[in-house]
N, C-alpha and C. Protein backbone atom coordinates (compact mmCIF):
# COMPACT_ATOMS: atom_id res chain seq x y z
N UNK A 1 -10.96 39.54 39.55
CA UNK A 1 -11.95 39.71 40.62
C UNK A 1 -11.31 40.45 41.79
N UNK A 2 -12.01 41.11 42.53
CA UNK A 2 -11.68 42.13 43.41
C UNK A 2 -11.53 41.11 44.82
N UNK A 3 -12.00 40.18 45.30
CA UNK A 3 -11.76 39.02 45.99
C UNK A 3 -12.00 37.47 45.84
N UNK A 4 -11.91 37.15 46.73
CA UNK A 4 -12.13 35.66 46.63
C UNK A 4 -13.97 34.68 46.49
N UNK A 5 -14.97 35.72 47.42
CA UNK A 5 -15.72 35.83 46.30
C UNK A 5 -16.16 36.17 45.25
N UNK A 6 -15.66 37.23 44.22
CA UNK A 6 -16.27 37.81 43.40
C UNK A 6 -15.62 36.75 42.40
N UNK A 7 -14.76 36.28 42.69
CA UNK A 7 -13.45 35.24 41.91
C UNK A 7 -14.39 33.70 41.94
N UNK A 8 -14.92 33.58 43.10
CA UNK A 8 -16.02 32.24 43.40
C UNK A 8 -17.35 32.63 42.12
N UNK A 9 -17.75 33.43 42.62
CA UNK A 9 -19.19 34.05 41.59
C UNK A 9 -18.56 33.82 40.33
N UNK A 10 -17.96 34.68 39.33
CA UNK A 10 -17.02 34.62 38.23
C UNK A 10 -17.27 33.12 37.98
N UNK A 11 -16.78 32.04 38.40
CA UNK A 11 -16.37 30.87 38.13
C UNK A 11 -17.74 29.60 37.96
N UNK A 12 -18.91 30.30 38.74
CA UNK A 12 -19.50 29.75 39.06
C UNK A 12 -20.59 29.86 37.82
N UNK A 13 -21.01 31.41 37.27
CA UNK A 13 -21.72 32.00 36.48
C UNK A 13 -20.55 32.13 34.93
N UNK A 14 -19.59 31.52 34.59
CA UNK A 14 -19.07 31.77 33.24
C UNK A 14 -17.76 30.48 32.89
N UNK A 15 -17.48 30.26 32.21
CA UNK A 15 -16.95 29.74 31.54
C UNK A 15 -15.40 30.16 30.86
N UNK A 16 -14.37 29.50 31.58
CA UNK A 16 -13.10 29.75 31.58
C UNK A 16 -12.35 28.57 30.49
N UNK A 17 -11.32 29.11 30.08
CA UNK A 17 -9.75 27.68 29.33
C UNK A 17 -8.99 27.94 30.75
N UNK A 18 -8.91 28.69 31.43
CA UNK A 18 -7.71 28.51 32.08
C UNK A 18 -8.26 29.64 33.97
N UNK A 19 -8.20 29.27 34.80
CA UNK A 19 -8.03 30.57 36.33
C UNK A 19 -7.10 30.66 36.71
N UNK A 20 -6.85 32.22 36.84
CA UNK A 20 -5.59 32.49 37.43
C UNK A 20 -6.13 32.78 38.63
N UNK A 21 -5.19 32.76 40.21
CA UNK A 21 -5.58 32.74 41.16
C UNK A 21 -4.70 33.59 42.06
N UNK A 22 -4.70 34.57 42.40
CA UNK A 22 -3.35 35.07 43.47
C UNK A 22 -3.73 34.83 44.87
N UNK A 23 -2.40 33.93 45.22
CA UNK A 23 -3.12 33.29 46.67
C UNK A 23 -3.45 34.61 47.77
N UNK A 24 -3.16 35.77 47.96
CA UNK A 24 -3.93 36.74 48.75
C UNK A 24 -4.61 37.66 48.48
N UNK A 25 -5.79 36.52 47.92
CA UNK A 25 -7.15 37.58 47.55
C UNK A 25 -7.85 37.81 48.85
N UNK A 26 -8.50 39.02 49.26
CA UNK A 26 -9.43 39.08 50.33
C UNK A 26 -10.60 38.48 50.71
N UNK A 27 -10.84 38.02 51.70
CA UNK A 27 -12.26 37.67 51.86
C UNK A 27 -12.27 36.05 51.48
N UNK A 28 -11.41 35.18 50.87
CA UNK A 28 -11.43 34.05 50.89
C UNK A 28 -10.29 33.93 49.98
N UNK A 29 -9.04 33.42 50.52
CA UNK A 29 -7.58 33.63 50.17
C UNK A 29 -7.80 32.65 48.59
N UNK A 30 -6.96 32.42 48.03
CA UNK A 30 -6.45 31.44 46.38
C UNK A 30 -6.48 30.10 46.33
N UNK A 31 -5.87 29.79 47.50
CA UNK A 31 -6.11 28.42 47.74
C UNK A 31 -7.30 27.90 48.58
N UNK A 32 -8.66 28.10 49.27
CA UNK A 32 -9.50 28.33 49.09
C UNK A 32 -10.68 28.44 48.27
N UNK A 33 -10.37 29.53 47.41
CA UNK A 33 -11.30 29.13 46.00
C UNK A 33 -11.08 28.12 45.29
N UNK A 34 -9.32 28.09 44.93
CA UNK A 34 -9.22 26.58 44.21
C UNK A 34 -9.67 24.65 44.57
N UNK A 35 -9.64 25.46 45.90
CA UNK A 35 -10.27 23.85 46.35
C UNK A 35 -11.92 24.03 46.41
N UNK A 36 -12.67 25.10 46.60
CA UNK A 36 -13.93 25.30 46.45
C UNK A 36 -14.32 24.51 45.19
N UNK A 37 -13.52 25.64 44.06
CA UNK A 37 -13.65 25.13 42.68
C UNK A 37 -13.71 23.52 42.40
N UNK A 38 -12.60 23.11 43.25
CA UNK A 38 -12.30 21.67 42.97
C UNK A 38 -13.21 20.88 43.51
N UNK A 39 -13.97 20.86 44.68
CA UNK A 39 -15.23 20.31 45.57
C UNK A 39 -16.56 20.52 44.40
N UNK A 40 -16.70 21.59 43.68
CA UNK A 40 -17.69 21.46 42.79
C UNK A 40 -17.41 20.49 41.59
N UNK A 41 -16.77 20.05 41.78
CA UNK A 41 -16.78 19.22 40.16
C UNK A 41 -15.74 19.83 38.85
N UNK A 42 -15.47 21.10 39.00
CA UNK A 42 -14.90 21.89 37.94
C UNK A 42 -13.08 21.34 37.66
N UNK A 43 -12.95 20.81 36.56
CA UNK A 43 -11.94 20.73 36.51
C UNK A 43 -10.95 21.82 35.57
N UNK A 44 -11.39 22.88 35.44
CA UNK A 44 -10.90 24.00 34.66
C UNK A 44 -9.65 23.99 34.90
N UNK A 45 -7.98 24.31 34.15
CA UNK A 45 -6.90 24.38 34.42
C UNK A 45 -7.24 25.81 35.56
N UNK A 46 -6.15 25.43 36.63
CA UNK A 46 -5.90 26.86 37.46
C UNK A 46 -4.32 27.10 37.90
N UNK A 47 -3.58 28.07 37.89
CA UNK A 47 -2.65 28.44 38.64
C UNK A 47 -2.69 29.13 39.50
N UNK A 48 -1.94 29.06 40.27
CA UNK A 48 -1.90 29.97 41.11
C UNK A 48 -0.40 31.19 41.45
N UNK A 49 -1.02 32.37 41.86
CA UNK A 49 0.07 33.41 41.94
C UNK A 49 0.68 33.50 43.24
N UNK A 50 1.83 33.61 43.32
CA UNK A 50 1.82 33.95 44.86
C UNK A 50 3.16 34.08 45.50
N UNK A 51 3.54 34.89 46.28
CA UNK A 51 5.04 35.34 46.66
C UNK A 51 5.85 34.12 47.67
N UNK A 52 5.32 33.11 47.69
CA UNK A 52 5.59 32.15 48.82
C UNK A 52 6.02 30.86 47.82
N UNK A 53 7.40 30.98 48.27
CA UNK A 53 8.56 30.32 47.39
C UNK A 53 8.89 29.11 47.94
N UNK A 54 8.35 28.43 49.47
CA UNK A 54 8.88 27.44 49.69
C UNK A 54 8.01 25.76 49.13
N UNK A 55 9.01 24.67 49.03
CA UNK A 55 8.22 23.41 48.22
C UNK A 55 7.15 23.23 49.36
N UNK A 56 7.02 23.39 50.41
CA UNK A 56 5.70 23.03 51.20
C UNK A 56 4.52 23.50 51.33
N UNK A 57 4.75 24.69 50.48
CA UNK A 57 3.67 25.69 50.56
C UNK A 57 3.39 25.56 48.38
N UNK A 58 3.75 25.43 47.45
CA UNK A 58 4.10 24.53 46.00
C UNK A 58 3.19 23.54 46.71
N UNK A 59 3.33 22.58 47.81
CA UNK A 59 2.46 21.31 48.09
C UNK A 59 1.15 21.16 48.49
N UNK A 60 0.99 22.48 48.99
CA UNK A 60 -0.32 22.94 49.56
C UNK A 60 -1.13 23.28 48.20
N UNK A 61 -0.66 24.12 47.36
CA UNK A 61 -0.99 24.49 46.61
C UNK A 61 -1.78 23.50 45.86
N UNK A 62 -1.12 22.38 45.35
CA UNK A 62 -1.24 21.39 44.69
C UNK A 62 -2.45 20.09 45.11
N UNK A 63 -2.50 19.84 46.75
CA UNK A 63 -3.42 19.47 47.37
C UNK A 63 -4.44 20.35 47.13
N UNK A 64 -4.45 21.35 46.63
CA UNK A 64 -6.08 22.03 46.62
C UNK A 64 -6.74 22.09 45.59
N UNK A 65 -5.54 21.50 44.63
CA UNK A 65 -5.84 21.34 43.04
C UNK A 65 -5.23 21.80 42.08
N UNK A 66 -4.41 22.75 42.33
CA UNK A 66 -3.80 23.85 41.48
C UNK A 66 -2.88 22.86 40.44
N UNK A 67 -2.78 23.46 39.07
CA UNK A 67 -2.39 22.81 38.22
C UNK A 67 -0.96 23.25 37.78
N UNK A 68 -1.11 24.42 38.44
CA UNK A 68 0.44 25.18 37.86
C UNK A 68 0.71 26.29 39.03
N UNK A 69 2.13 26.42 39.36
CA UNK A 69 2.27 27.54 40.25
C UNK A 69 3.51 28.92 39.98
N UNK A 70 3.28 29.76 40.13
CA UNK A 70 3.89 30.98 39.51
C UNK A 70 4.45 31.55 40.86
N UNK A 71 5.86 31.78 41.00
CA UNK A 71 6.08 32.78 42.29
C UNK A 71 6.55 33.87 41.73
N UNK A 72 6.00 34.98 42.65
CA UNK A 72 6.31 36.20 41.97
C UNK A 72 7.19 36.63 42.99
N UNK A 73 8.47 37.87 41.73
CA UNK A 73 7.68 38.27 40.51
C UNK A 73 7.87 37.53 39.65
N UNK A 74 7.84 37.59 38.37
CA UNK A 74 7.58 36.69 37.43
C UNK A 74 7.78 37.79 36.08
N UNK A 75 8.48 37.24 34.79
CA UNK A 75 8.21 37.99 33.36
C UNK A 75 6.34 37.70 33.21
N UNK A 76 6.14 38.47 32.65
CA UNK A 76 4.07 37.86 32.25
C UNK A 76 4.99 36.86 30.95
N UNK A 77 5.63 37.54 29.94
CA UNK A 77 5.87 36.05 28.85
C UNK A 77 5.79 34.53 29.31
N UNK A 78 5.99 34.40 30.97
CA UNK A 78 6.07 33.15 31.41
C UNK A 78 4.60 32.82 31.57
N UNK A 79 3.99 34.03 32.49
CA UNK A 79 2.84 33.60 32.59
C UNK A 79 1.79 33.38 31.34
N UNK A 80 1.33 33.95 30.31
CA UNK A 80 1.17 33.61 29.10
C UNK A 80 1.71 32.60 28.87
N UNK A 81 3.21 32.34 28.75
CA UNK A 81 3.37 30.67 27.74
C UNK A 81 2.54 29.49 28.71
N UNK A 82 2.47 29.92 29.85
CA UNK A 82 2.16 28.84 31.00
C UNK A 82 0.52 29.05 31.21
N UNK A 83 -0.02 29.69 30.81
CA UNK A 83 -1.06 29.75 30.51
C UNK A 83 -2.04 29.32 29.08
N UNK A 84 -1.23 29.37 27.91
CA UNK A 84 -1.56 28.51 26.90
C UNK A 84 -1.10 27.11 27.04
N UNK A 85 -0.04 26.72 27.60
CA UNK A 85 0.39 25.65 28.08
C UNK A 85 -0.90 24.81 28.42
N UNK A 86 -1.53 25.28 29.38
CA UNK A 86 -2.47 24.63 30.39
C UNK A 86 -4.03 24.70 29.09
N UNK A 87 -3.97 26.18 28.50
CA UNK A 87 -5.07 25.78 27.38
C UNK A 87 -5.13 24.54 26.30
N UNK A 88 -4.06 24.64 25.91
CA UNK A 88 -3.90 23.69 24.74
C UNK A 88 -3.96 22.35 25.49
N UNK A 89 -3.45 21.78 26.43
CA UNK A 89 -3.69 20.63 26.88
C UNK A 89 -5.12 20.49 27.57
N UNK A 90 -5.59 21.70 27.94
CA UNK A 90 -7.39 21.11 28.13
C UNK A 90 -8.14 21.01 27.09
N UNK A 91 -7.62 21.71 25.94
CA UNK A 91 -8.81 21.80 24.83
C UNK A 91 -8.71 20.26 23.97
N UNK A 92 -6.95 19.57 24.25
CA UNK A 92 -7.29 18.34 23.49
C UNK A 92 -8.36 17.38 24.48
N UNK A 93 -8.34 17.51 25.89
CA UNK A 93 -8.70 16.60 26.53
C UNK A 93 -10.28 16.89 26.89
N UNK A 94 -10.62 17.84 26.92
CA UNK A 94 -11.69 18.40 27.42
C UNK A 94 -13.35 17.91 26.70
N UNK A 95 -13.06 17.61 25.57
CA UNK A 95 -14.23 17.49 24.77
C UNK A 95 -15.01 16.19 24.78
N UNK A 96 -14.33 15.23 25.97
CA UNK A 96 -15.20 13.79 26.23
C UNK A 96 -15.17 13.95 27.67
N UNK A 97 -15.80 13.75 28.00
CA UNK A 97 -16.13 13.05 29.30
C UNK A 97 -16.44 11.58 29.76
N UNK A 98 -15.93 10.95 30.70
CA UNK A 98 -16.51 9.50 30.95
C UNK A 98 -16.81 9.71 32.46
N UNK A 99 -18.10 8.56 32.35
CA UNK A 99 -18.43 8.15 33.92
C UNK A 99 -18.77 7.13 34.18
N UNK A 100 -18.51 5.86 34.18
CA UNK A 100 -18.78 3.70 33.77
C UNK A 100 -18.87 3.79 32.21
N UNK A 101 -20.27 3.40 31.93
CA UNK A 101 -20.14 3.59 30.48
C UNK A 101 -20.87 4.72 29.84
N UNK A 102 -20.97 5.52 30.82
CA UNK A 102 -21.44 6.48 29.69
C UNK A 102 -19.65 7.48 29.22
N UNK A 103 -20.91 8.02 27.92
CA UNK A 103 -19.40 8.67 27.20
C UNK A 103 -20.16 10.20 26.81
N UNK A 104 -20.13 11.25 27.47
CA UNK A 104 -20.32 12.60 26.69
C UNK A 104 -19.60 13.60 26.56
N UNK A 105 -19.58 14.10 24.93
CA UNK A 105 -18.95 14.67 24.23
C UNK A 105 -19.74 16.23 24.40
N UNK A 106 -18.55 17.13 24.85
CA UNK A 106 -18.84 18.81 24.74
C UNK A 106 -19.25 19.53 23.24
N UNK A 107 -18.97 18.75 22.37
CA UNK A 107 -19.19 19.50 21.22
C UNK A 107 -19.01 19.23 20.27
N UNK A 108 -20.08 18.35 19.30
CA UNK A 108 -21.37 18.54 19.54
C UNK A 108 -22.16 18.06 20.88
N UNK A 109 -22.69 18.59 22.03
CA UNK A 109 -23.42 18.13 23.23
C UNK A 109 -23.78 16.66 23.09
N UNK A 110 -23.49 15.83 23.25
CA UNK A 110 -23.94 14.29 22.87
C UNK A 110 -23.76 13.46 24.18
N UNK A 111 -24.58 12.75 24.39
CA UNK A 111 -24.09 11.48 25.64
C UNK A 111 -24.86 10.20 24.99
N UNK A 112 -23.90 9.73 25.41
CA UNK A 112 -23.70 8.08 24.90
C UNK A 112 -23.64 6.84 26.00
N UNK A 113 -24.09 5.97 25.72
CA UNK A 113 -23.78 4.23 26.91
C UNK A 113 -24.51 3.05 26.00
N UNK A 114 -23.14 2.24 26.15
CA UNK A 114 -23.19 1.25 25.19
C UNK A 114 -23.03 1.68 23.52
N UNK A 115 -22.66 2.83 23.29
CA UNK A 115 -22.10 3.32 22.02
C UNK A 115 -23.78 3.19 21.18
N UNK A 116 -25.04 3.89 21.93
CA UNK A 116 -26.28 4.49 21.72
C UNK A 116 -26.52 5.80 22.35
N UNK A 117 -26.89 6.64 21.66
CA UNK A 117 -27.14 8.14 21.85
C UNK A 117 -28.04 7.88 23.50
N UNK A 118 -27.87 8.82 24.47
CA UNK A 118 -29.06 8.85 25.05
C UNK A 118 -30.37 10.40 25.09
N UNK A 119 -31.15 10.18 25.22
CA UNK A 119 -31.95 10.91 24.63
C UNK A 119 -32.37 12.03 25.71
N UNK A 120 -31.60 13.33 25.91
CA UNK A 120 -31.63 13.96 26.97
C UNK A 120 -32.01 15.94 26.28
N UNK A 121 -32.52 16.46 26.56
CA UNK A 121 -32.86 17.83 26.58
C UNK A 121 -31.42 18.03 26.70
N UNK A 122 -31.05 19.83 26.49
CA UNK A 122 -30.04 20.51 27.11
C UNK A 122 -29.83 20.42 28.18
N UNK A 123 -30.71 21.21 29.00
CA UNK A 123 -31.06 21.24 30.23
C UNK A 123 -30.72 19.81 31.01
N UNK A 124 -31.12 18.71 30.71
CA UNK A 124 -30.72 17.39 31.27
C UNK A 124 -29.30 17.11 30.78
N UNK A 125 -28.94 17.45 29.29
CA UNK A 125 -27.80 17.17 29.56
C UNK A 125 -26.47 17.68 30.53
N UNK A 126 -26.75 19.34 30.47
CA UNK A 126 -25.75 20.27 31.70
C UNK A 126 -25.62 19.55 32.65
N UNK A 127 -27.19 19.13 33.38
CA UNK A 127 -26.87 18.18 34.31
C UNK A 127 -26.39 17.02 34.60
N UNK A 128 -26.12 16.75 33.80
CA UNK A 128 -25.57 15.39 33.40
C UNK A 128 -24.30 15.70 33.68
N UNK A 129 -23.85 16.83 32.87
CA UNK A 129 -22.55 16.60 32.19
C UNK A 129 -21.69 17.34 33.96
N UNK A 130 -22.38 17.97 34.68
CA UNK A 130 -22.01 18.61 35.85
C UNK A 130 -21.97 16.99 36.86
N UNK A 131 -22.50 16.51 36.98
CA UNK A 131 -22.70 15.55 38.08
C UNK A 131 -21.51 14.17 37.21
N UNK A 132 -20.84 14.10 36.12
CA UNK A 132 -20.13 13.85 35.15
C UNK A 132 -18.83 14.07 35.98
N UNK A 133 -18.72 15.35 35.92
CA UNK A 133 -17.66 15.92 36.35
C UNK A 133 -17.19 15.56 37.60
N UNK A 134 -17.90 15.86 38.69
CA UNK A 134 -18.06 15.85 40.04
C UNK A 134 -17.10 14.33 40.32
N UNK A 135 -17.40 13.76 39.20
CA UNK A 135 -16.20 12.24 39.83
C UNK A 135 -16.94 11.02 40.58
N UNK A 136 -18.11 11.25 40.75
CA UNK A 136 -18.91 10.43 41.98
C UNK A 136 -18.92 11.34 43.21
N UNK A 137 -18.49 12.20 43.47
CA UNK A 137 -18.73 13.01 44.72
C UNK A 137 -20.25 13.70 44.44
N UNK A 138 -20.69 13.98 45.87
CA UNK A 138 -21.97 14.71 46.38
C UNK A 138 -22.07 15.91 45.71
N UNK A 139 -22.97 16.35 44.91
CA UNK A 139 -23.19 17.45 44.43
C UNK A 139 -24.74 18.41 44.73
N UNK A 140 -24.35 19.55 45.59
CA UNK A 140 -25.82 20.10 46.75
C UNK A 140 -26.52 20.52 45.18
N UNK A 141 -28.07 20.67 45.61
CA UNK A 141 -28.67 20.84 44.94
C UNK A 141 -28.69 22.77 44.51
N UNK A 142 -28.29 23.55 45.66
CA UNK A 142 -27.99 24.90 45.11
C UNK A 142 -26.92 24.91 43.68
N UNK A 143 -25.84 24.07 43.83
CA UNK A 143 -24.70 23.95 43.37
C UNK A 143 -25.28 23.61 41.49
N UNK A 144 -26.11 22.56 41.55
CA UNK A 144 -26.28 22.11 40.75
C UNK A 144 -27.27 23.25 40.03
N UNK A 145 -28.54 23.54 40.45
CA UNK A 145 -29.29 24.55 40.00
C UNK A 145 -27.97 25.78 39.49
N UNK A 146 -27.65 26.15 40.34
CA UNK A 146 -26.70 27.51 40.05
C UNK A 146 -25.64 26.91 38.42
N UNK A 147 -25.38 25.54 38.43
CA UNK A 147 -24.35 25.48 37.36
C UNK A 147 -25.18 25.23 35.88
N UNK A 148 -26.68 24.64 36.25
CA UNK A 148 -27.57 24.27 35.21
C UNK A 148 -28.20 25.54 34.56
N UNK A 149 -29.22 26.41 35.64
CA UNK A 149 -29.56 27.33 34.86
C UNK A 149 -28.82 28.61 35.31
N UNK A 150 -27.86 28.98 36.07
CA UNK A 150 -27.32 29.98 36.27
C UNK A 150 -28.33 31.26 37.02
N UNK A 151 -27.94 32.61 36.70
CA UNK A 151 -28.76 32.94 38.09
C UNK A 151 -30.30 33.26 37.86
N UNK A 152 -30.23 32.61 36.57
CA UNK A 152 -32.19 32.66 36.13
C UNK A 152 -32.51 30.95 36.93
N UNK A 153 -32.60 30.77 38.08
CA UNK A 153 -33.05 29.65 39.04
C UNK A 153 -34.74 29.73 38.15
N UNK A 154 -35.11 28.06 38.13
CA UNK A 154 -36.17 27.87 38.14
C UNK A 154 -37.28 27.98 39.18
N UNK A 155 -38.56 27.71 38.98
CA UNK A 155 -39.57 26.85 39.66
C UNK A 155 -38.68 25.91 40.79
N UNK A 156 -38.87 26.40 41.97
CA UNK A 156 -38.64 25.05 43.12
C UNK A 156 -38.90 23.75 42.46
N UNK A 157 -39.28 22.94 42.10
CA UNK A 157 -39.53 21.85 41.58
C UNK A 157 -38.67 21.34 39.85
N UNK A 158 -38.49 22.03 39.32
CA UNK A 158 -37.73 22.15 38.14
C UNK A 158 -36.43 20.86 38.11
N UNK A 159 -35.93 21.60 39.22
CA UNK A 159 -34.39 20.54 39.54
C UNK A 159 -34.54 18.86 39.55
N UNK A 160 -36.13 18.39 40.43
CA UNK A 160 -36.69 17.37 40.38
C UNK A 160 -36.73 16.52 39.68
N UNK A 161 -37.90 17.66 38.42
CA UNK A 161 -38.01 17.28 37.10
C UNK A 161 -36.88 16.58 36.30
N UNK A 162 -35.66 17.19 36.40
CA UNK A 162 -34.56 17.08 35.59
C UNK A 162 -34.15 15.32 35.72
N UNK A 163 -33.72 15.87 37.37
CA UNK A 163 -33.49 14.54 38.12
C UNK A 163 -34.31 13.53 37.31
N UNK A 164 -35.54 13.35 38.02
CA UNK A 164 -36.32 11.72 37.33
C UNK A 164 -36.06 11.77 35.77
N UNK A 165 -36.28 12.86 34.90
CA UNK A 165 -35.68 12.56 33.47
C UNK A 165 -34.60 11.71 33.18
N UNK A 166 -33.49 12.39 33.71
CA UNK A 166 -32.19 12.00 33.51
C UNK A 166 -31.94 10.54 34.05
N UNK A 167 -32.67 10.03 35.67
CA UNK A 167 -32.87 8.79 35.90
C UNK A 167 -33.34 7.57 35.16
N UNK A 168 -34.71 8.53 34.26
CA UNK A 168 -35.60 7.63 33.15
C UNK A 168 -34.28 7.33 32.26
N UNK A 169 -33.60 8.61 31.48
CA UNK A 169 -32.82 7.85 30.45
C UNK A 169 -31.46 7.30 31.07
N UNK A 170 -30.86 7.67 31.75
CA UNK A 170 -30.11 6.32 31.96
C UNK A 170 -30.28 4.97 31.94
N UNK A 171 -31.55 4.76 32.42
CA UNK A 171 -32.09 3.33 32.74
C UNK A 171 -32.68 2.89 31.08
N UNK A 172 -33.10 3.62 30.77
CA UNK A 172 -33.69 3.66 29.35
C UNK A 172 -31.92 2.86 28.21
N UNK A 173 -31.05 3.65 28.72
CA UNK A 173 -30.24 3.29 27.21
C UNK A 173 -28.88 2.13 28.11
N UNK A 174 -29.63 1.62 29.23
CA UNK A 174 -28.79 0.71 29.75
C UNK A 174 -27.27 1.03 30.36
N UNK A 175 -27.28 2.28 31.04
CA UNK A 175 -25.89 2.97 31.54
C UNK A 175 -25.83 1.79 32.70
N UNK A 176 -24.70 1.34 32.89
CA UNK A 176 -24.04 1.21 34.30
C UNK A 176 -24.01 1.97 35.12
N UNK A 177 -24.87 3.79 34.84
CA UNK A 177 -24.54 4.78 36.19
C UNK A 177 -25.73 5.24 36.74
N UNK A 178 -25.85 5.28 38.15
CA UNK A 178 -27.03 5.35 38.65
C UNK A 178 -27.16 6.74 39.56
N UNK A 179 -28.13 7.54 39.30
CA UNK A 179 -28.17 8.79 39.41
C UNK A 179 -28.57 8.83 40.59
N UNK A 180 -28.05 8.86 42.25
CA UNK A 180 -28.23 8.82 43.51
C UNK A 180 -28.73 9.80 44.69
N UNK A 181 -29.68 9.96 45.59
CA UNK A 181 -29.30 11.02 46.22
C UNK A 181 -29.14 10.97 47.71
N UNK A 182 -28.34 11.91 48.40
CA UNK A 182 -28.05 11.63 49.81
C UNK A 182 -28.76 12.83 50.49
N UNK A 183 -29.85 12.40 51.52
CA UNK A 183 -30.32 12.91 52.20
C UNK A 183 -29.64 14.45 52.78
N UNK A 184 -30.48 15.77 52.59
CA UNK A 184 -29.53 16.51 52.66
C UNK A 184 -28.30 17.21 52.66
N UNK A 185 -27.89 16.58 51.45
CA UNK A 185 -26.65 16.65 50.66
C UNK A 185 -26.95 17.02 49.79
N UNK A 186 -27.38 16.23 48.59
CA UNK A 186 -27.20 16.64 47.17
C UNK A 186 -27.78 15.01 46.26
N UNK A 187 -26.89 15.23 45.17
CA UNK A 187 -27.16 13.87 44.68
C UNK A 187 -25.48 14.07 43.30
N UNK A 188 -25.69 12.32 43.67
CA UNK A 188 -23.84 12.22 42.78
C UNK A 188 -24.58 10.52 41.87
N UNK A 189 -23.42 10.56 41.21
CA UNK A 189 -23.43 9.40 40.24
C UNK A 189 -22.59 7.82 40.75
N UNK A 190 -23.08 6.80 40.21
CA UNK A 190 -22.21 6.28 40.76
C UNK A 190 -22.71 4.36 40.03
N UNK A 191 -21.67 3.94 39.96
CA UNK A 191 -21.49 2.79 39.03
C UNK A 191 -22.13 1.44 40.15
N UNK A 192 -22.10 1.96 41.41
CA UNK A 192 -22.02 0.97 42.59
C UNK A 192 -23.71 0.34 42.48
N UNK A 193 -24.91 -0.92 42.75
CA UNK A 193 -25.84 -1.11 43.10
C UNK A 193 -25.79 0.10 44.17
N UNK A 194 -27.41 0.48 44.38
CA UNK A 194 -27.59 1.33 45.33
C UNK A 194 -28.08 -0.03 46.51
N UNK A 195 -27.17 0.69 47.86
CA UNK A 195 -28.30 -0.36 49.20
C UNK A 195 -29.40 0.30 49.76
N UNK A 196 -29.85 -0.86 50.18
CA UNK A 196 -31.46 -1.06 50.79
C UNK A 196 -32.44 -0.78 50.22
């Protein structure tokens, strides 16, 4: 990507094993996007590139999420081995997800609670499997539209739809997770009774 948004867009609209990141991209520096990335829910392996050799700035890095760090210059053989490195250990881990008791699997698309299928569309499941991710953190409703249907956005109302679905079957197959939303925020998951 030519900057740090086009590197944001990229990430947002496609599907990565691994981001490479050079911390002085324009327009929104490496570490930056990687914590962007990381605030959405995405746990994609990322490294980062970057000419700044000291452990405090390695620490920064790492607070923003970064999974691996490269100072240049560098052989690329490193970067490649260190880049399958980071593939092969997401691809064993990557294919379940948990959030209380639910359990969904990337492939074949499946979600599960109480070790019973739950009965969700595609479409409900993405969402699922995005607000999954997120950890229990707030997830805005642009965020979510943009990761569900990408830049074919529905009907204003669509996102709604999804929502009360996905509420119906949780409650339906007895999850411990309750699909929440915070007033001008977004909406996140979360194992807790809701108050008031």
């Amino acid at each position: 990507a030519a900057n740090g948004m086009a590197a944001l867009h990229f990430q947002q609209t496609h599907r990565y094993q691994v981001i490479i990141l050079d911390i002085n991209l324009p327009q929104m520096n490496g570490l930056s996007v990687c914590e962007h990335i990381r605030n959405e829910g995405d746990d994609t392996p990322i490294i980062i590139l970057t000419a700044r050799d000291k452990l405090e700035d390695k620490l920064v890095g790492f607070e923003k999420g970064a999974d691996d760090y490269l100072i240049k210059p560098f052989a690329m053989a490193e970067l490649v081995a260190r880049v399958s490195a980071l593939a092969n250990r997401r691809s064993s881990q990557v294919n379940q997800l948990t959030f209380g008791n639910v359990i969904l699997t990337v492939n074949p698309e499946v979600a599960m609670a109480n070790g019973e299928a739950i009965k969700l569309s595609p479409t409900t499941y993405r969402l699922l499997k995005h607000l999954v991710r997120a950890g229990g953190e707030c997830v805005s409703r642009a965020t979510l539209v943009e990761a569900v249907w990408g830049e074919d956005a529905p009907e204003s109302n669509a996102l709604k739809v999804h929502i009360h679905h996905l509420r119906k079957a949780l409650t339906q197959a007895n999850a411990n997770v309750q699909l929440l939303s915070r007033p001008n925020s977004g909406f996140y998951l979360s194992t807790e009774p809701a108050h008031g």
